[in-house]
N, C-alpha and C. Protein backbone atom coordinates (compact mmCIF):
# COMPACT_ATOMS: atom_id res chain seq x y z
N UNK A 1 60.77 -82.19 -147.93
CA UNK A 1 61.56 -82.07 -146.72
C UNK A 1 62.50 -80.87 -146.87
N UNK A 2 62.20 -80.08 -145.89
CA UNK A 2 63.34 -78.78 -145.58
C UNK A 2 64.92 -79.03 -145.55
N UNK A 3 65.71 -78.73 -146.06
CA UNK A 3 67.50 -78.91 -146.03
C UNK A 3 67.43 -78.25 -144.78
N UNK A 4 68.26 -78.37 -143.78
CA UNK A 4 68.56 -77.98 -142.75
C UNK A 4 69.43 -76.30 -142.83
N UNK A 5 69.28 -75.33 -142.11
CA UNK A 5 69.71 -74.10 -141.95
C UNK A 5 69.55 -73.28 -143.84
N UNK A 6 68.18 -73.77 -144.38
CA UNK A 6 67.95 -73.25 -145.79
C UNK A 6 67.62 -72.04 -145.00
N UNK A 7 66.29 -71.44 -143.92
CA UNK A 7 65.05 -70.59 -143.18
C UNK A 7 66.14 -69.59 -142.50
N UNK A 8 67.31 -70.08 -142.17
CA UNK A 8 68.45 -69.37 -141.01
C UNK A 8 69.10 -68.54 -141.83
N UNK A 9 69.75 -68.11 -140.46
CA UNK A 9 71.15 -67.32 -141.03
C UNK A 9 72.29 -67.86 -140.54
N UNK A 10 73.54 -67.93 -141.43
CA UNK A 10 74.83 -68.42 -140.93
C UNK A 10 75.80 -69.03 -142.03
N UNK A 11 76.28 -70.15 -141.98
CA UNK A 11 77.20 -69.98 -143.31
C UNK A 11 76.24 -71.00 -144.04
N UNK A 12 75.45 -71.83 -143.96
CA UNK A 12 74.75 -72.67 -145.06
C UNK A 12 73.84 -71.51 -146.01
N UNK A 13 73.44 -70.77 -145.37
CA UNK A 13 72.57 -69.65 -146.33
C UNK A 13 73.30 -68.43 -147.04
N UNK A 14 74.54 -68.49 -146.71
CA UNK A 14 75.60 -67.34 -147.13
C UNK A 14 74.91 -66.24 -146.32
N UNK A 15 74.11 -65.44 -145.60
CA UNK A 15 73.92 -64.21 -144.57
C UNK A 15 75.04 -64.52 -143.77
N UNK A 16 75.26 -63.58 -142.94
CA UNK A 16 75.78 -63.29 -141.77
C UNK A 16 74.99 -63.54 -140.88
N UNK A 17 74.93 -63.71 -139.91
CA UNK A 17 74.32 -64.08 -138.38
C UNK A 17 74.16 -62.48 -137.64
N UNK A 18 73.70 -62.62 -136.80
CA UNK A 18 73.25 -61.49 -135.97
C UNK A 18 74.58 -60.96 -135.68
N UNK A 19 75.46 -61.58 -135.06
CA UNK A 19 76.68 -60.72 -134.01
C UNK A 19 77.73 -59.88 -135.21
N UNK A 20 77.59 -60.85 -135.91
CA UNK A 20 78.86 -59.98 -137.65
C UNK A 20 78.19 -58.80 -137.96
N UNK A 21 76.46 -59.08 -138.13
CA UNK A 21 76.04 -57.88 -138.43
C UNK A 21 76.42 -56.78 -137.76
N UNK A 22 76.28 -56.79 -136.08
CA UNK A 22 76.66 -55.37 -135.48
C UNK A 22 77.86 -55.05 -135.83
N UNK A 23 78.78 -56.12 -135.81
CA UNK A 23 80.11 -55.67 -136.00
C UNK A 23 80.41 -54.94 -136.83
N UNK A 24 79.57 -55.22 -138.31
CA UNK A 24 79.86 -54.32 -139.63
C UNK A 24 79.58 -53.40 -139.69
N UNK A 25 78.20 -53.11 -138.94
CA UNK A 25 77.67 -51.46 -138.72
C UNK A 25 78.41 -50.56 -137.62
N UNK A 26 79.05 -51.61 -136.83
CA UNK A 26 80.07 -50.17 -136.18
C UNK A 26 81.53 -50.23 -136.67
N UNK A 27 81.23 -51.04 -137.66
CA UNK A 27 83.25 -50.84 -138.53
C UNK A 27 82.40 -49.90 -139.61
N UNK A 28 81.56 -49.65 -139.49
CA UNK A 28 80.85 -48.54 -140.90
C UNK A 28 80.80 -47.62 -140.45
N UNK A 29 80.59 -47.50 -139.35
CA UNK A 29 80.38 -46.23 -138.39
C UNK A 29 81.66 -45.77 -137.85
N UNK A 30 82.66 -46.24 -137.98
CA UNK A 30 84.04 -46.04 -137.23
C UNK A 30 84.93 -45.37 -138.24
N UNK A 31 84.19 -46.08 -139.66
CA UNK A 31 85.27 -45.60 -140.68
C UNK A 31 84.61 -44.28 -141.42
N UNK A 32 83.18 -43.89 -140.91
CA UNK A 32 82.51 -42.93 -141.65
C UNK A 32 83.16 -41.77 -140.77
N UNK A 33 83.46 -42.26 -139.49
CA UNK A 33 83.87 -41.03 -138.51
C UNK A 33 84.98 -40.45 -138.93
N UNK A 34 85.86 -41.84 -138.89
CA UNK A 34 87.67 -41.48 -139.45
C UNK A 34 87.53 -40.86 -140.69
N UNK A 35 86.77 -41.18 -141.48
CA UNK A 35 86.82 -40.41 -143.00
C UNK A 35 86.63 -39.04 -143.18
N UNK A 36 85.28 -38.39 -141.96
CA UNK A 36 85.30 -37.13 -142.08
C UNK A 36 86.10 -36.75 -141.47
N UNK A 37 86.64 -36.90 -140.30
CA UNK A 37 88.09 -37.00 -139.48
C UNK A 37 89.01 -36.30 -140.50
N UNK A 38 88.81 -37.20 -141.35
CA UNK A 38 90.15 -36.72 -142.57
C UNK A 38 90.05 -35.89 -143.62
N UNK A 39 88.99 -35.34 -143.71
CA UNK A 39 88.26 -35.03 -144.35
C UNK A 39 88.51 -33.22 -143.99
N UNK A 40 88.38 -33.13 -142.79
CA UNK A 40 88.71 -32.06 -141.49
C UNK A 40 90.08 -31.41 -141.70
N UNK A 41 90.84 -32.61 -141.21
CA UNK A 41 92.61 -32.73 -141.41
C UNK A 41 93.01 -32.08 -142.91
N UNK A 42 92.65 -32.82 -144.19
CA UNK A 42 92.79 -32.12 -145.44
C UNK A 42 92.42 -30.61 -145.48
N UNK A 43 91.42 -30.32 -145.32
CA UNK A 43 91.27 -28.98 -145.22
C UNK A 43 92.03 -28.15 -144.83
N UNK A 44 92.29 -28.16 -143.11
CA UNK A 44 93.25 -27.75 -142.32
C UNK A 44 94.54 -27.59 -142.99
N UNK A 45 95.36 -28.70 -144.01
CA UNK A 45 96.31 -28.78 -144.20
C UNK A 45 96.41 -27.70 -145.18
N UNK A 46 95.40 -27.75 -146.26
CA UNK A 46 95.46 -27.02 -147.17
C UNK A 46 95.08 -25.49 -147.07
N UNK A 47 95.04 -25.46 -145.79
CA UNK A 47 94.54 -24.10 -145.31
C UNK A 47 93.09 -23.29 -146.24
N UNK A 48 92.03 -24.30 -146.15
CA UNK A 48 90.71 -24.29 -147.18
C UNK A 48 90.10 -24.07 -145.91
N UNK A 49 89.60 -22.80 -145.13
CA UNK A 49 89.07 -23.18 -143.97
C UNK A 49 87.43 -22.66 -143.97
N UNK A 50 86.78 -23.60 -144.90
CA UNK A 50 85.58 -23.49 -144.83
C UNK A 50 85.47 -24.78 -145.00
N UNK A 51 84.40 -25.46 -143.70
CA UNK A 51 84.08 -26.86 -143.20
C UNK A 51 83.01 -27.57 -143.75
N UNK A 52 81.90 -26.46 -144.96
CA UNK A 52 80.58 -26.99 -144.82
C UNK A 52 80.43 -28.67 -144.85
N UNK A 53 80.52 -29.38 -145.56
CA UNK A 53 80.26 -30.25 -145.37
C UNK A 53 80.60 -31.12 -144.88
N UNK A 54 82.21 -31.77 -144.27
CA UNK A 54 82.36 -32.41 -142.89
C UNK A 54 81.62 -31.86 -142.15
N UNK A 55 81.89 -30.92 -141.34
CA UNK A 55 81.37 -30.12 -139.89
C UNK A 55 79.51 -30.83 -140.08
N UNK A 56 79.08 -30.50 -141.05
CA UNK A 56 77.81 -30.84 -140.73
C UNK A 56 77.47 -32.15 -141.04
N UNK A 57 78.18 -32.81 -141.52
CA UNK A 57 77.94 -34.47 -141.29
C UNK A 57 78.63 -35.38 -140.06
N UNK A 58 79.71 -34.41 -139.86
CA UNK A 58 80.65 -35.16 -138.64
C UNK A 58 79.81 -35.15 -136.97
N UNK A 59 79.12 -34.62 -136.60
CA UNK A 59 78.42 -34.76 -135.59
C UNK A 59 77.38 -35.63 -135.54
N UNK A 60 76.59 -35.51 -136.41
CA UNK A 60 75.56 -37.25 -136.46
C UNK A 60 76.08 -38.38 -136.53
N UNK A 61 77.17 -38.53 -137.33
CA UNK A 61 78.18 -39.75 -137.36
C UNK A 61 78.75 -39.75 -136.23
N UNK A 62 78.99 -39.52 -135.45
CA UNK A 62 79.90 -39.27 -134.24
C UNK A 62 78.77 -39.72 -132.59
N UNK A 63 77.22 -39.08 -132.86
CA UNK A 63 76.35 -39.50 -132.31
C UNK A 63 75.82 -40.84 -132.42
N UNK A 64 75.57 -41.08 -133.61
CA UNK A 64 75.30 -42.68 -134.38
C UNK A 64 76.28 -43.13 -133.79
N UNK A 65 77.75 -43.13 -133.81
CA UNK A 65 78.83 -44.17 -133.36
C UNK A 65 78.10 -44.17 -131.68
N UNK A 66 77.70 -43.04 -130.97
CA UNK A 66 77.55 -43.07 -129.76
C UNK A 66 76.94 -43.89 -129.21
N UNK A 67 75.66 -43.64 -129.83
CA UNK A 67 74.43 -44.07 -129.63
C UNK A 67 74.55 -45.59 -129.72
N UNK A 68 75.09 -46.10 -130.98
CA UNK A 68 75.26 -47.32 -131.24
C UNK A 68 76.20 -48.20 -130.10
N UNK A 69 77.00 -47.46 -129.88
CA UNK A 69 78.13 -48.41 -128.47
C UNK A 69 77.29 -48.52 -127.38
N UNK A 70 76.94 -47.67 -126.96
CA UNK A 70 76.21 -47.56 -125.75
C UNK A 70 74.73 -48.26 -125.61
N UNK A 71 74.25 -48.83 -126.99
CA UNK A 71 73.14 -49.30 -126.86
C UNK A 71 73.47 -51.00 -126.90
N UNK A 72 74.55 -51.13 -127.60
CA UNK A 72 74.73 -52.68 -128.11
C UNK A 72 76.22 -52.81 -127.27
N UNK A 73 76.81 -52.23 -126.72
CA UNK A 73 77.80 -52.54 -126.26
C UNK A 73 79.34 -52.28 -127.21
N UNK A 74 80.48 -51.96 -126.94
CA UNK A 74 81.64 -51.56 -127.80
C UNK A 74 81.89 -52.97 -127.96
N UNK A 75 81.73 -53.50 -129.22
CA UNK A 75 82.40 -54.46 -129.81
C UNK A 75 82.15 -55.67 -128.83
């Protein structure tokens, strides 16, 4: 005989459920943004004004956040 919610997701199986999941991937996506965000800001401060690698990661992250709200809804 099967234990009840063994096959599922939720708190008897320790996973997360569907809705936490999105949530985590756009708090991953929110904080990957803010990070190069800051990432930007440091530079600036330090007057280091060569961007290569924010500048070219900060626009896909920024699309991904897009893409992702607009497909699943903001939060």
């Amino acid at each position: 005989m099967a234990r009840p919610g063994v096959a599922g997701h939720g708190p008897t199986t320790g996973r997360p459920c569907r809705g936490s999941r999105r949530h985590l991937v756009s708090a991953a996506a929110v904080g990957l943004v803010l990070f190069l965000l800051g990432a930007l800001v440091v530079h600036l401060r330090a007057r280091y004004y060569e961007f290569g690698m924010p500048a070219v990661f900060l626009p896909p992250a920024v699309a991904s956040l897009a893409v992702g709200s607009a497909h699943q809804g903001a939060w």
